[in-house]
C-alpha atoms as a PDB file:
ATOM      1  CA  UNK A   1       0.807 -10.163   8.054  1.00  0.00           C
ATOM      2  CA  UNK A   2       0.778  -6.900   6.582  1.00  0.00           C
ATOM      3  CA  UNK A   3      -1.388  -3.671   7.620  1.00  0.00           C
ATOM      4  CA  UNK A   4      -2.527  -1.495   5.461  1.00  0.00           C
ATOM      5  CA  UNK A   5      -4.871   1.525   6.012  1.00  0.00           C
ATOM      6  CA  UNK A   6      -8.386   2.363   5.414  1.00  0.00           C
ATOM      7  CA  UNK A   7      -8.709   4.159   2.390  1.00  0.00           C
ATOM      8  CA  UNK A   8      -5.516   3.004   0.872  1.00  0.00           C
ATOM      9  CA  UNK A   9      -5.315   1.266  -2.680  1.00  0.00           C
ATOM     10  CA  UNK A  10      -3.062  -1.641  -2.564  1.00  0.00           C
ATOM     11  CA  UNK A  11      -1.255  -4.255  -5.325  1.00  0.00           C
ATOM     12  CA  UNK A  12      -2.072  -7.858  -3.793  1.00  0.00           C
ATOM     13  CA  UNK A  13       0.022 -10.613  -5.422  1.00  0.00           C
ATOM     14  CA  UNK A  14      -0.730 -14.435  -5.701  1.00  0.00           C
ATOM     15  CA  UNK A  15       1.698 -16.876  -6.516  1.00  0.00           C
ATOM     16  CA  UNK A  16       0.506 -20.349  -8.129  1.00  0.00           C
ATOM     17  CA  UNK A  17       2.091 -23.056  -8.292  1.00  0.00           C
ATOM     18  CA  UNK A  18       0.889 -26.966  -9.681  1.00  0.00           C
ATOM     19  CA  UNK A  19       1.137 -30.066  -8.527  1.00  0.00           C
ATOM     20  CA  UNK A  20       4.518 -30.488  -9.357  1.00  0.00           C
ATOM     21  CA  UNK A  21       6.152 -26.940  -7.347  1.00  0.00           C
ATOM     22  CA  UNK A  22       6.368 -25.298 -10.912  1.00  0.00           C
ATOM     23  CA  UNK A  23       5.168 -21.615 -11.212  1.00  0.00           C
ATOM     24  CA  UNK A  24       1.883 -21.149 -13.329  1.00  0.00           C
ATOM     25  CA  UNK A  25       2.566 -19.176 -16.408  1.00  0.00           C
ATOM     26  CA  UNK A  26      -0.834 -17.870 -18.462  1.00  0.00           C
ATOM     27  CA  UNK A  27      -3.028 -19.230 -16.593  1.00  0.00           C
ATOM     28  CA  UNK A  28      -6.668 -17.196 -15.983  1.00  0.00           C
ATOM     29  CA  UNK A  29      -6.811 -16.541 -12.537  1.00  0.00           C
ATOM     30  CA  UNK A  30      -9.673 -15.089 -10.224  1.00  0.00           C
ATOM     31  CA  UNK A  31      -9.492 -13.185  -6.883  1.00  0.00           C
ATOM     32  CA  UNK A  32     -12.077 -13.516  -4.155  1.00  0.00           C
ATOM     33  CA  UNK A  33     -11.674 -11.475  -0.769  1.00  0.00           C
ATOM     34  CA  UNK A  34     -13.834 -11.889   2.653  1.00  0.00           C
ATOM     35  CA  UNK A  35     -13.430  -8.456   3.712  1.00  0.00           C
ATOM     36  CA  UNK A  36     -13.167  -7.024   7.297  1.00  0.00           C
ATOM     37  CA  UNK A  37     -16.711  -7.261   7.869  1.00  0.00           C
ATOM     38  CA  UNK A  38     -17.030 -10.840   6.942  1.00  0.00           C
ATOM     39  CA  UNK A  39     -18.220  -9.900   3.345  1.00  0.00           C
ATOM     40  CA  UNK A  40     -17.208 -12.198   0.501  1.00  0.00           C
ATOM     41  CA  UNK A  41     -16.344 -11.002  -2.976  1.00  0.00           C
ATOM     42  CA  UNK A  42     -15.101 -11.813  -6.199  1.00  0.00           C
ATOM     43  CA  UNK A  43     -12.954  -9.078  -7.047  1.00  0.00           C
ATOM     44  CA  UNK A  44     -11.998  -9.833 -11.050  1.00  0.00           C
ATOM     45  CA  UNK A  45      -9.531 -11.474 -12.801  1.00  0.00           C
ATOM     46  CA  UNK A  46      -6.156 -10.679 -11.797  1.00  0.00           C
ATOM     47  CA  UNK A  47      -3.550  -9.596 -14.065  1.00  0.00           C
ATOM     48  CA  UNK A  48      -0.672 -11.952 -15.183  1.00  0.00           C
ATOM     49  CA  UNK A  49       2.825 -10.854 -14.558  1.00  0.00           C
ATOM     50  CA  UNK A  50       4.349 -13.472 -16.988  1.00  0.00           C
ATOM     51  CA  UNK A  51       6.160 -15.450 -13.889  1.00  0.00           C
ATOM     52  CA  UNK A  52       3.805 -17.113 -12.187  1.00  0.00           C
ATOM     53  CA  UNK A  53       2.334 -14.517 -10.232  1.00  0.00           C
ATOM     54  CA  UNK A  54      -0.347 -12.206 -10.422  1.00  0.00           C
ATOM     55  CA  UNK A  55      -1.818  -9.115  -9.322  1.00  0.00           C
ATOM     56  CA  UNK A  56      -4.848  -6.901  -8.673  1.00  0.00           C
ATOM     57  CA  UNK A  57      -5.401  -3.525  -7.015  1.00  0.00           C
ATOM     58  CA  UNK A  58      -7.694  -3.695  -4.419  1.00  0.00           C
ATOM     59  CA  UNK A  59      -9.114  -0.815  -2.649  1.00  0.00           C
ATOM     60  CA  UNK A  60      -9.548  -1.431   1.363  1.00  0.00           C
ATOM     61  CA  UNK A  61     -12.529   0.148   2.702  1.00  0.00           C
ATOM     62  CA  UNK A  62     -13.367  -1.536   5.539  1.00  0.00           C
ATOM     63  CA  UNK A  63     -11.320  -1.729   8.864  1.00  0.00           C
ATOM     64  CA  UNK A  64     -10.735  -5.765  10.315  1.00  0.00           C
ATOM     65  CA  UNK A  65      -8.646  -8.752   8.959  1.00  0.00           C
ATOM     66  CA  UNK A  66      -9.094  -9.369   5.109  1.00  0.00           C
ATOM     67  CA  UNK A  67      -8.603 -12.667   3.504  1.00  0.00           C
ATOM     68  CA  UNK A  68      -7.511 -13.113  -0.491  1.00  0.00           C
ATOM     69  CA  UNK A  69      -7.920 -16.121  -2.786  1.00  0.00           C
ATOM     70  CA  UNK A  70      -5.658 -16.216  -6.534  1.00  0.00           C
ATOM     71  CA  UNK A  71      -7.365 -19.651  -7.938  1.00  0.00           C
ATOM     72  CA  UNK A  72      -6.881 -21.095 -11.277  1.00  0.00           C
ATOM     73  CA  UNK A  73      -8.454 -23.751 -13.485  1.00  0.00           C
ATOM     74  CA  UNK A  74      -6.809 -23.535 -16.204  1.00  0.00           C
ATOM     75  CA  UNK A  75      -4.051 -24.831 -18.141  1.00  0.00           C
ATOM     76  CA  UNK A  76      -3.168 -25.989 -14.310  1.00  0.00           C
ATOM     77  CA  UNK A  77      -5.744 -25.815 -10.984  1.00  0.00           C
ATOM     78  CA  UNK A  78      -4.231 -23.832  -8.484  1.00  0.00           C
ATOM     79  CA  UNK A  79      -4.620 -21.318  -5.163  1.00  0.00           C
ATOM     80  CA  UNK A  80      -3.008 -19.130  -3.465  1.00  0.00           C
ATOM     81  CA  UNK A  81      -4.579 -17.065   0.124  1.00  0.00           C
ATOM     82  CA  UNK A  82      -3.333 -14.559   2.103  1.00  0.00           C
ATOM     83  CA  UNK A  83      -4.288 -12.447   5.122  1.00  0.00           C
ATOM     84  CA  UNK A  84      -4.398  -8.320   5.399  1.00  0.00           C
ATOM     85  CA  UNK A  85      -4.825  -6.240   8.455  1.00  0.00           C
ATOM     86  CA  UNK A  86      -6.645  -3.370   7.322  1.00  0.00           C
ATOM     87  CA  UNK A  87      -6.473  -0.576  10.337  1.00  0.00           C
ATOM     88  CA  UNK A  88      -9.023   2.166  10.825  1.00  0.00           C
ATOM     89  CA  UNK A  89      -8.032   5.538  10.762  1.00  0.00           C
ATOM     90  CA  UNK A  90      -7.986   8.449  13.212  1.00  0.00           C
ATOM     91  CA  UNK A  91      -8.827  11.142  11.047  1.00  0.00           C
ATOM     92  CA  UNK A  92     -12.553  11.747   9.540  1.00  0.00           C
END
C-alpha cells in the first residue's frame, strides 16, 4: 500500500484489462474515490496513456485509508481499485 501525505498532489494509475487479460486501449474511463473519511466521489475522467492504463491527479486532503475505482464501459467493461494511506501531518 502506498502512503502519501496530507496535502500532497499525487498521479494515481489504473490498469484495465477485458475479459480476455488484454490491456484496454481508448477506452473512456471514470475514477471514483471513498476518501479517508468515508466520503465517496467521482473524481473525472481519467486520462488515457495509450497502453492500457490511465491516470488522474488527485489531491489528498483528508488523513485515513483512501480507496480508487478506474471503470470502463466502453469499447470493453472494465475496473481497476486500489488502496492509499494518506498520513496526517505534524506541522500546521
Amino acid at each position: 500500500m502506498l502512503t502519501c501525505d496530507v496535502g500532497a498532489s499525487i498521479v494515481v494509475t489504473g490498469t484495465l484489462k477485458d475479459a480476455a487479460g488484454t490491456n484496454v486501449v481508448g477506452a473512456t474511463v471514470t475514477v471514483k474515490v471513498i476518501k479517508g473519511d468515508g466520503t465517496q466521489q467521482t473524481l473525472g475522467e481519467a486520462t488515457d496513456n495509450g497502453d492500457g492504463t490511465y491516470s488522474l491527479d488527485v489531491d489528498l486532503d483528508i488523513s485515513g485509508t483512501w480507496a480508487f475505482r478506474f471503470e470502463s464501459a466502453t469499447p470493453d467493461k472494465a475496473a481497476s481499485e486500489g488502496i492509499i494511506w494518506v498520513r496526517e501531518t505534524r506541522f500546521v
